[in-house]
Protein backbone atom coordinates (compact mmCIF):
# COMPACT_ATOMS: atom_id res chain seq x y z
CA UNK A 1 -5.06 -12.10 9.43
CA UNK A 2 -7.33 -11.47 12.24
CA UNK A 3 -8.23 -14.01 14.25
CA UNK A 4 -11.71 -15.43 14.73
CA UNK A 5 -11.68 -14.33 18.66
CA UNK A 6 -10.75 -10.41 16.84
CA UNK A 7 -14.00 -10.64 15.05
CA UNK A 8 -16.26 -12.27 17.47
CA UNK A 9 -15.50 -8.84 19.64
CA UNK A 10 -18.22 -5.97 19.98
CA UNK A 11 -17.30 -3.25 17.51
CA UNK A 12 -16.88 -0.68 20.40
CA UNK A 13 -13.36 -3.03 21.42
CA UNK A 14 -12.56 -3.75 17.49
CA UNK A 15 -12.30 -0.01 16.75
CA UNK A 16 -10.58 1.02 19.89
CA UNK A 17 -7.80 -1.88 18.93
CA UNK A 18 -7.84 -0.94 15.13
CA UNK A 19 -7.69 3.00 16.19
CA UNK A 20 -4.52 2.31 18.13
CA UNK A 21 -3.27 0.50 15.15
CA UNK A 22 -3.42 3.17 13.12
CA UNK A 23 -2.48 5.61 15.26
CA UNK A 24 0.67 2.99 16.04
CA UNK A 25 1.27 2.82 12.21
CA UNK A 26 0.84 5.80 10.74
CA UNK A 27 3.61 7.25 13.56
CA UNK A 28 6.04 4.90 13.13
CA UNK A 29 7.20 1.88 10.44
CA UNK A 30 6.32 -1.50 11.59
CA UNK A 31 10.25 -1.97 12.37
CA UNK A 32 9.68 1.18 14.97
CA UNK A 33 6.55 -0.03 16.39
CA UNK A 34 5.58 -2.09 19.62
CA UNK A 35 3.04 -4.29 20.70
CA UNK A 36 3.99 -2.64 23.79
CA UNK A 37 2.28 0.74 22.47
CA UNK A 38 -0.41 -0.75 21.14
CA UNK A 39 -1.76 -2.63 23.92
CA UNK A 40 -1.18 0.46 26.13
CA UNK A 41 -3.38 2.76 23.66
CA UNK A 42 -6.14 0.14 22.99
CA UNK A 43 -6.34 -0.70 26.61
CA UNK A 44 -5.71 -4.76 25.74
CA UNK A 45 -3.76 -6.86 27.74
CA UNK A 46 -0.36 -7.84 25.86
CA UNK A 47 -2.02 -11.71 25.85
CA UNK A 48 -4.91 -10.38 24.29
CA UNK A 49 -3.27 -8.84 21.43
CA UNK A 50 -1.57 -12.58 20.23
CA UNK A 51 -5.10 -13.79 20.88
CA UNK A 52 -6.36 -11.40 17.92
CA UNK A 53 -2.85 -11.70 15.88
CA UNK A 54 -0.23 -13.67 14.91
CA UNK A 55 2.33 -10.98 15.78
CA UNK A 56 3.13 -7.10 14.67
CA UNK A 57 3.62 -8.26 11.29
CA UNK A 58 -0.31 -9.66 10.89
CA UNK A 59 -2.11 -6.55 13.08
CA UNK A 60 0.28 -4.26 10.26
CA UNK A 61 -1.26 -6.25 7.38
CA UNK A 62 -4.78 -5.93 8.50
CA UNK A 63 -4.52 -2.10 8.89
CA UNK A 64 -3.17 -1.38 5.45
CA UNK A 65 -5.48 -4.32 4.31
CA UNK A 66 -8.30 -1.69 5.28
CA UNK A 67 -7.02 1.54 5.02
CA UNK A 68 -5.18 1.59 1.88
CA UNK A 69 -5.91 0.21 -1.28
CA UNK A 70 -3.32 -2.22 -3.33
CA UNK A 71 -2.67 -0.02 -6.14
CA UNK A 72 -1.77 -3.34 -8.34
CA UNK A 73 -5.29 -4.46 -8.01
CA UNK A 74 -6.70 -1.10 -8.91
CA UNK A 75 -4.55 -0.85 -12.08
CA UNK A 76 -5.33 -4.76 -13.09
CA UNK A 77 -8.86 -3.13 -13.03
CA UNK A 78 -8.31 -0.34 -15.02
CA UNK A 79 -6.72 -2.10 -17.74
CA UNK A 80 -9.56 -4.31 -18.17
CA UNK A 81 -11.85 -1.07 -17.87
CA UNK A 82 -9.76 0.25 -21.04
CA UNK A 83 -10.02 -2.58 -22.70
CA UNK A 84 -5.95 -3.21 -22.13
CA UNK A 85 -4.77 -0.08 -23.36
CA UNK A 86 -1.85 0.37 -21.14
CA UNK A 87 -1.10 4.10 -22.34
CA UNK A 88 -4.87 4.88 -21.26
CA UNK A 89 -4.65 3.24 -18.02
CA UNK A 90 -1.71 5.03 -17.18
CA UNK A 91 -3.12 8.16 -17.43
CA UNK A 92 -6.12 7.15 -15.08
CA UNK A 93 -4.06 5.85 -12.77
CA UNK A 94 -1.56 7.96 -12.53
CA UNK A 95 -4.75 10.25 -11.02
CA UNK A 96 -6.61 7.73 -9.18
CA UNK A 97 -2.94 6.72 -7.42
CA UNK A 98 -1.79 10.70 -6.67
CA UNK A 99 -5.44 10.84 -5.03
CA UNK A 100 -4.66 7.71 -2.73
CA UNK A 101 -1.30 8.17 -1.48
CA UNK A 102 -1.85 12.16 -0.91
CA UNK A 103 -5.05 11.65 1.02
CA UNK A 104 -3.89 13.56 4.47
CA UNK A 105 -5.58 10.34 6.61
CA UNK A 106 -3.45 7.85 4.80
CA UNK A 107 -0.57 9.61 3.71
CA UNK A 108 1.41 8.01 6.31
CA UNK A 109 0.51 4.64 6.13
CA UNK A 110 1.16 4.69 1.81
CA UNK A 111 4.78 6.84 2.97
CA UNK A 112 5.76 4.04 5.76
CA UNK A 113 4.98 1.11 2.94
CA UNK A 114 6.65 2.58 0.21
CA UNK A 115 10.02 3.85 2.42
CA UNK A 116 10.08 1.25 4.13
CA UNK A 117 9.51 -1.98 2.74
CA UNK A 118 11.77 -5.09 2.26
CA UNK A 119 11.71 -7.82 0.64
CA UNK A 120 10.78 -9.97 3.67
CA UNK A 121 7.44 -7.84 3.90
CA UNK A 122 6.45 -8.11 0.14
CA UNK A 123 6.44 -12.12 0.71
CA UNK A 124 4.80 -12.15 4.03
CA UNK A 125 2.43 -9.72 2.57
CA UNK A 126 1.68 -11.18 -0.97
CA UNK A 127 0.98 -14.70 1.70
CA UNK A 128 -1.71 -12.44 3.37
CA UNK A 129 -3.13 -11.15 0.62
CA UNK A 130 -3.48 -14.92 -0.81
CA UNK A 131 -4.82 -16.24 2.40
CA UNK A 132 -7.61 -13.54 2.39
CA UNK A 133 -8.68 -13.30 -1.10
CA UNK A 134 -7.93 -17.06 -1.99
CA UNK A 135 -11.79 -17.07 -3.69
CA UNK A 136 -10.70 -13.90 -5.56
CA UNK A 137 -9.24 -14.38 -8.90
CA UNK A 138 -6.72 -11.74 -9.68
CA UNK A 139 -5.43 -10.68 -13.00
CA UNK A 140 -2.00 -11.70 -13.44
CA UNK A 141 0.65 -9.90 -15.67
CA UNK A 142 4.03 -10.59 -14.78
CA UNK A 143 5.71 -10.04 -18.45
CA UNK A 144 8.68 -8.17 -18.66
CA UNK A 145 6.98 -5.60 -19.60
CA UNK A 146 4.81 -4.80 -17.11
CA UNK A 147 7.63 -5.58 -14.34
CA UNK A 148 9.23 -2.89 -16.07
CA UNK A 149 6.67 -0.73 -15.79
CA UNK A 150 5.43 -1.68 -11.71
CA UNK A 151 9.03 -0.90 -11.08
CA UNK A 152 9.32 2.65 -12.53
CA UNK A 153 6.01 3.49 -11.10
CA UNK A 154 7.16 2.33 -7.69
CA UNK A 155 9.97 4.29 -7.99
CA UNK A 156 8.44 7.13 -8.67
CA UNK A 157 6.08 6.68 -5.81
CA UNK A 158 8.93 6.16 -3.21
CA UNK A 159 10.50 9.07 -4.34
CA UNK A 160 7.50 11.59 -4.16
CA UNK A 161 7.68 10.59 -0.54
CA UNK A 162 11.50 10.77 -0.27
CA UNK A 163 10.99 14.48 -1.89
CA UNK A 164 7.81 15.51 -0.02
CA UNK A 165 6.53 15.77 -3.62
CA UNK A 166 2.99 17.81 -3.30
CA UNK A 167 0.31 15.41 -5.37
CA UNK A 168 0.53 17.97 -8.01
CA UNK A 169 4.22 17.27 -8.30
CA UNK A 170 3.77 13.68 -8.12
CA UNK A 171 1.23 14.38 -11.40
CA UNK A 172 3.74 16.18 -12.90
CA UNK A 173 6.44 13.22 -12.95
CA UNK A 174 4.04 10.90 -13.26
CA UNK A 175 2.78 12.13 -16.72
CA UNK A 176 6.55 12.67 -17.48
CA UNK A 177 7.41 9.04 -16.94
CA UNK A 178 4.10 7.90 -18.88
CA UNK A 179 5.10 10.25 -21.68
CA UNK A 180 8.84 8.45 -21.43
CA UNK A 181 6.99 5.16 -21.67
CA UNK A 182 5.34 6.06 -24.48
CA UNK A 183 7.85 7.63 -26.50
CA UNK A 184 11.53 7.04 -24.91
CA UNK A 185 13.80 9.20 -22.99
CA UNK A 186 15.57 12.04 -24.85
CA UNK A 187 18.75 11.28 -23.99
CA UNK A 188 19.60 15.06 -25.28
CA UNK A 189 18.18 16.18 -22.17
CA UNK A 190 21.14 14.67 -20.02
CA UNK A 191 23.72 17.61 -21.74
């Protein structure tokens, strides 16, 4: 997270070092990027930047922090919105999710997560996440079940950007995969 010396500067210095973020991040994965790069485009000496962060790792957090939004969080919301119908919330979401990832000023940032992240990121960031919202309750459903479902949908995420997938397409296999869930896979359709 941000440090409190980040957010004690004037907002002119904050954007300039958040633009160059995600300029930095959208461009490249966080295993491409520099601090090198971003200290050059924000105009910050390379001290400066470890005064504000912890290292790449943090300054990557706080950009997707702001500029995307965790798509578990929005469908925990939606289920409790449709009263826990899962089948219902699947069809929301599969629209309210094409509409995020496809956006052309964040496309980049959702295509770099989903490519590119390890295991080592989703610990660092789900510590992040819990350091920021610790007053935030969050809905927790880790049943088989709905592991089983996060994972398909992930899947099918990483691969609309592996297939430059058009959010229309994306739509398309989403409400495929939804119908699967609901019903099963014809196995017929493998011959």
């Amino acid at each position: 997270m941000p440090s409190e010396t980040f957010n004690n500067l004037s907002e002119q210095k904050k954007k300039k070092i958040i633009s160059a973020l995600k300029d930095t991040f959208k461009n490249k994965t966080i295993f491409d990027a520099n601090i090198k790069e971003v200290v050059e485009k924000s105009g910050i000496a390379r001290g400066s930047f470890y005064q504000y962060f912890d290292d790449l790792e943090d300054a990557y957090f706080m950009i997707l922090d702001m500029e995307t939004t965790d798509i578990h969080r929005l469908f925990n919301k939606l289920l409790i919105n449709n009263n826990y119908d899962v089948f219902e919330t699947l069809n929301e979401y599969g629209l309210k999710v094409s509409t995020l990832i496809f956006e052309p000023e964040n496309y980049s940032l959702y295509k770099n997560r989903y490519l590119y992240w390890n295991p080592n990121l989703e610990t660092s960031w789900n510590s992040y996440r819990k350091k920021k919202d610790s007053s935030q309750e969050m809905l927790h459903l880790n049943n088989e079940t709905m592991e089983f479902t996060k994972a398909v949908i992930h899947n099918l995420i990483k691969r609309a950007f592996l297939n430059n997938w058009s959010r229309e397409e994306f739509i398309e296999h989403f409400d495929l995969y939804v119908n699967w869930l609901k019903r099963g896979v014809d196995y017929n359709e493998f011959g």
